[in-house]
Protein backbone atom coordinates (compact mmCIF):
# COMPACT_ATOMS: atom_id res chain seq x y z
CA UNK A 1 2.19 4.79 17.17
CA UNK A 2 3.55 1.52 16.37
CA UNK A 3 4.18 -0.23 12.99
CA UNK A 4 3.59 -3.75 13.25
CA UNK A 5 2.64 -7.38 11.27
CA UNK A 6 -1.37 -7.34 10.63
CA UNK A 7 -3.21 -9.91 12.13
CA UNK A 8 -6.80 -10.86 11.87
CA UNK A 9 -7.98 -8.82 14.76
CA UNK A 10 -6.92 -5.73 12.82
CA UNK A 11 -9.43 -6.71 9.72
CA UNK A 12 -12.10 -4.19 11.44
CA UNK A 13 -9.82 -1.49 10.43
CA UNK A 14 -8.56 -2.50 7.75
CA UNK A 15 -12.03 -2.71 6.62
CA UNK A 16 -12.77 0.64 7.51
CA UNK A 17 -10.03 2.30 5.84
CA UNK A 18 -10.42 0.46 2.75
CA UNK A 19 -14.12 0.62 2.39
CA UNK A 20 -13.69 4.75 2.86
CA UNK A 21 -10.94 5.00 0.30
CA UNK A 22 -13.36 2.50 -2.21
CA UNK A 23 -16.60 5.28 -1.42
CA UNK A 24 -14.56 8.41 -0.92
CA UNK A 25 -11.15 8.62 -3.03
CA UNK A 26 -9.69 7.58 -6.17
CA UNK A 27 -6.82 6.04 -4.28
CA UNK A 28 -8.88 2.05 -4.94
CA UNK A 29 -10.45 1.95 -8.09
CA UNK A 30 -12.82 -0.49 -6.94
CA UNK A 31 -16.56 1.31 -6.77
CA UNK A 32 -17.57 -1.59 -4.40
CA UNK A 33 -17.66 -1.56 -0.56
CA UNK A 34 -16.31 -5.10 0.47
CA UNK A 35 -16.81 -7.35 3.61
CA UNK A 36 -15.01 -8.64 6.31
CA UNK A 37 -14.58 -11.84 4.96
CA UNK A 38 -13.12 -10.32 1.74
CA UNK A 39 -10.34 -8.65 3.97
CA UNK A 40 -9.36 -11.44 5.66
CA UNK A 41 -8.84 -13.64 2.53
CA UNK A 42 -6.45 -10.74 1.43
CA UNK A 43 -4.79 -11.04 4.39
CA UNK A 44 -4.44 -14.68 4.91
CA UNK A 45 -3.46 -14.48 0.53
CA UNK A 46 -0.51 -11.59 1.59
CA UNK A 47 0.89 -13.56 4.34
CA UNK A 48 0.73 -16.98 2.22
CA UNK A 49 2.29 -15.63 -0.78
CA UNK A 50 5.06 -14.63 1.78
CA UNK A 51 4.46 -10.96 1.85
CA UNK A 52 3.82 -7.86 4.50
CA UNK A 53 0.74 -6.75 5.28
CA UNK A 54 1.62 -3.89 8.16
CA UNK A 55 -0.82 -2.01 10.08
CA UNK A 56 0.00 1.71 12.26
CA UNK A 57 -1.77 1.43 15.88
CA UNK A 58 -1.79 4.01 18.51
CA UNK A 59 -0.65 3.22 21.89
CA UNK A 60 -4.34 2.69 22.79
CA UNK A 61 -6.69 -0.18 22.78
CA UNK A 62 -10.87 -0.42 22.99
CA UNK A 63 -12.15 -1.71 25.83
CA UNK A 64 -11.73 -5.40 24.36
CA UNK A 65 -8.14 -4.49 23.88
CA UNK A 66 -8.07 -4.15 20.17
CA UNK A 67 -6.26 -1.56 18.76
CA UNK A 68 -6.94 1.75 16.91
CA UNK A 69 -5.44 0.81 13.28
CA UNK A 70 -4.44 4.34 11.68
CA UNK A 71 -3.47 2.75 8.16
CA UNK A 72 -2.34 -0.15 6.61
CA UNK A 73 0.22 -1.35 3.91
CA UNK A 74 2.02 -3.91 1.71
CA UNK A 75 3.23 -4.99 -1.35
CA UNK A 76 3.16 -8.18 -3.80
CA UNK A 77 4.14 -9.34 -7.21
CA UNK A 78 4.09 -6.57 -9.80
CA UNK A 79 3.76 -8.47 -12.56
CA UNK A 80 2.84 -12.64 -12.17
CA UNK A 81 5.88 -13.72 -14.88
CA UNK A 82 8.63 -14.94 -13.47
CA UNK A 83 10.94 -12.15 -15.41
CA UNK A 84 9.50 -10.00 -12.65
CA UNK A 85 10.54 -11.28 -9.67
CA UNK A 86 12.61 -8.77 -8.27
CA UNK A 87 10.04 -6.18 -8.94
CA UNK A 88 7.07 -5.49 -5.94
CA UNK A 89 4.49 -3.13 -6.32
CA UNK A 90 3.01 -1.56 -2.87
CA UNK A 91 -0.04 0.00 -1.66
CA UNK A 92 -0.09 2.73 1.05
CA UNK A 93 -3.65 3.66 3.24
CA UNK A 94 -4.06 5.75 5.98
CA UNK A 95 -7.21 6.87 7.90
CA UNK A 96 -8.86 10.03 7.07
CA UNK A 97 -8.64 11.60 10.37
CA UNK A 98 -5.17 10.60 10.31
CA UNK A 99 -3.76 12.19 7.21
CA UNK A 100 -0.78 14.28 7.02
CA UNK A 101 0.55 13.24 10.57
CA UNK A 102 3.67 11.16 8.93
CA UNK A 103 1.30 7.66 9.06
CA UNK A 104 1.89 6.64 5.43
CA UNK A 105 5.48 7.74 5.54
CA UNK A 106 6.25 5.73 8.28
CA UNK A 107 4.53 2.43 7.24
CA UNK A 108 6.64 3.67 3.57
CA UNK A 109 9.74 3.33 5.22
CA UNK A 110 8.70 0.10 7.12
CA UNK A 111 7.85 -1.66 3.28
CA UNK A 112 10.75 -0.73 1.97
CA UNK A 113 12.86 -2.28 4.45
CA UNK A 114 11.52 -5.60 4.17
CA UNK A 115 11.11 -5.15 0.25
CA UNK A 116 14.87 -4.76 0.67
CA UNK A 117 15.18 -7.96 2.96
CA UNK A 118 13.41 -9.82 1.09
CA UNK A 119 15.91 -9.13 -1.97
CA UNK A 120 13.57 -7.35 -3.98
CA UNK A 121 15.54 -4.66 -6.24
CA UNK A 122 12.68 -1.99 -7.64
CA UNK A 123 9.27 -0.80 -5.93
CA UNK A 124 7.02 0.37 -7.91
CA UNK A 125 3.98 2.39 -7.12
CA UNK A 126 0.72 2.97 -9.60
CA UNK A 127 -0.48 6.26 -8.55
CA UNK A 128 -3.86 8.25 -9.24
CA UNK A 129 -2.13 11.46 -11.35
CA UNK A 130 -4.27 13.70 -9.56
CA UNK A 131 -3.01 12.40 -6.12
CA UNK A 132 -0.28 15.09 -5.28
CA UNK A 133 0.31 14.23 -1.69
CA UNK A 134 0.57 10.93 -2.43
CA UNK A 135 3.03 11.98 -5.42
CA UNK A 136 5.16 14.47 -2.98
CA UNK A 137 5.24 11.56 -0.48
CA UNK A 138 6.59 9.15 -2.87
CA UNK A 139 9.33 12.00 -4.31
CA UNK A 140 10.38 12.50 -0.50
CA UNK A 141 11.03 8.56 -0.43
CA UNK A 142 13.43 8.78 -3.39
CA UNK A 143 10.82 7.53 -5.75
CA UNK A 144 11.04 8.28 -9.52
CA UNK A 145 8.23 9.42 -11.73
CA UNK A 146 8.85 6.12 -14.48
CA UNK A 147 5.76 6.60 -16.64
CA UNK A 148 2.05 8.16 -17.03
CA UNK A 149 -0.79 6.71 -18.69
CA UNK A 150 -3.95 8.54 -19.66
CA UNK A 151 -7.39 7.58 -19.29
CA UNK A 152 -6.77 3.96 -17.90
CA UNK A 153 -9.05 3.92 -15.12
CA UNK A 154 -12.77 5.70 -14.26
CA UNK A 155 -14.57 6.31 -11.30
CA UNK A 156 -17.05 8.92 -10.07
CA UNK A 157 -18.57 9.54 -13.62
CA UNK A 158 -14.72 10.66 -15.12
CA UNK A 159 -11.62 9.27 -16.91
CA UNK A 160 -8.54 8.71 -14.12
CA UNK A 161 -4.98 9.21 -15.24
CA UNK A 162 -2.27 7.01 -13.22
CA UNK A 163 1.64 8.10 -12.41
CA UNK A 164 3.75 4.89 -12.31
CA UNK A 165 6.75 5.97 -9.90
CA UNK A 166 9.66 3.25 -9.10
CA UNK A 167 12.76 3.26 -6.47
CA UNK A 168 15.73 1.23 -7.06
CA UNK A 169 16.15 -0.52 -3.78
CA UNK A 170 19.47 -1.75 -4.35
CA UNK A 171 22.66 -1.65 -6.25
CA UNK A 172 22.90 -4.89 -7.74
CA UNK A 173 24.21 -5.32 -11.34
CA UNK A 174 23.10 -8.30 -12.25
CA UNK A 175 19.89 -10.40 -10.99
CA UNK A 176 20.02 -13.25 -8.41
CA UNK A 177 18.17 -16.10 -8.96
């Protein structure tokens, strides 16, 4: 497996992962199935804005030599006012087949670092509460549960809870900038 920058040739599995986790999970509270076009702006909106989009590929390519994307991930602005600046908020996808094989922890660890190159000082993640491995995964990180909120989100015909969780990414005592 390798963990690199997405490109556009990776938007076919991108696509696919997303579009599964929008029909199948509460991980996206979307309820609508998107396009390729609408991955792709996302993409091209990520890397303007100055921020990662990574994708996990195995070692083997299709017969047109794209790769096999196992998940995807990246972070942007938590909040759009300027006070928050130094705060990111990520979002983690694997494939289904793939699940449990140390994907997501992997592309985790990958965020993180550039979150932390980038200067950012606190990651925050907005987790489904009913999510556990996605909780435990976080906890293994060094994430801290920082808040729960019930009943802010529906999908599937039922009320969803969500499980803020943060990591302090550096030391500083005072903002920069």
């Amino acid at each position: 497996m390798d963990i690199r920058p997405a490109t556009e040739t990776d938007i076919g599995g991108i696509l696919a992962i997303y579009n599964d986790a929008v029909a199948n999970t509460t991980a996206i509270w979307n309820e609508v199935v998107v396009d390729a076009a609408n991955r792709v702006a996302w993409l091209r909106g990520r890397q303007e804005a100055g921020f990662p989009v990574l994708v996990a590929v195995s070692g083997n390519a299709d017969a047109a030599g794209m790769a096999d994307v196992l998940g995807y991930a990246s972070f942007g602005d938590w909040r759009a006012w300027d006070g928050y600046r130094h705060t990111v908020e990520h979002s983690v996808y694997v494939r289904a087949d793939c699940r449990g094989q140390g994907i997501g922890e992997a592309l985790m660890l990958a965020l993180i670092e550039r979150a932390r190159a980038m200067g950012k000082h606190v990651m925050v993640a907005g987790i489904e509460a009913q999510n556990a491995g996605s909780i435990r995964l976080h906890e293994k990180l060094g994430f801290r549960r920082a808040g729960h909120m019930e009943q802010v989100g529906a999908k599937f015909g039922q009320w969803l809870d969500l499980t803020f969780m943060q990591l302090t990414l550096d030391e500083r005592a005072r903002p920069e900038g």
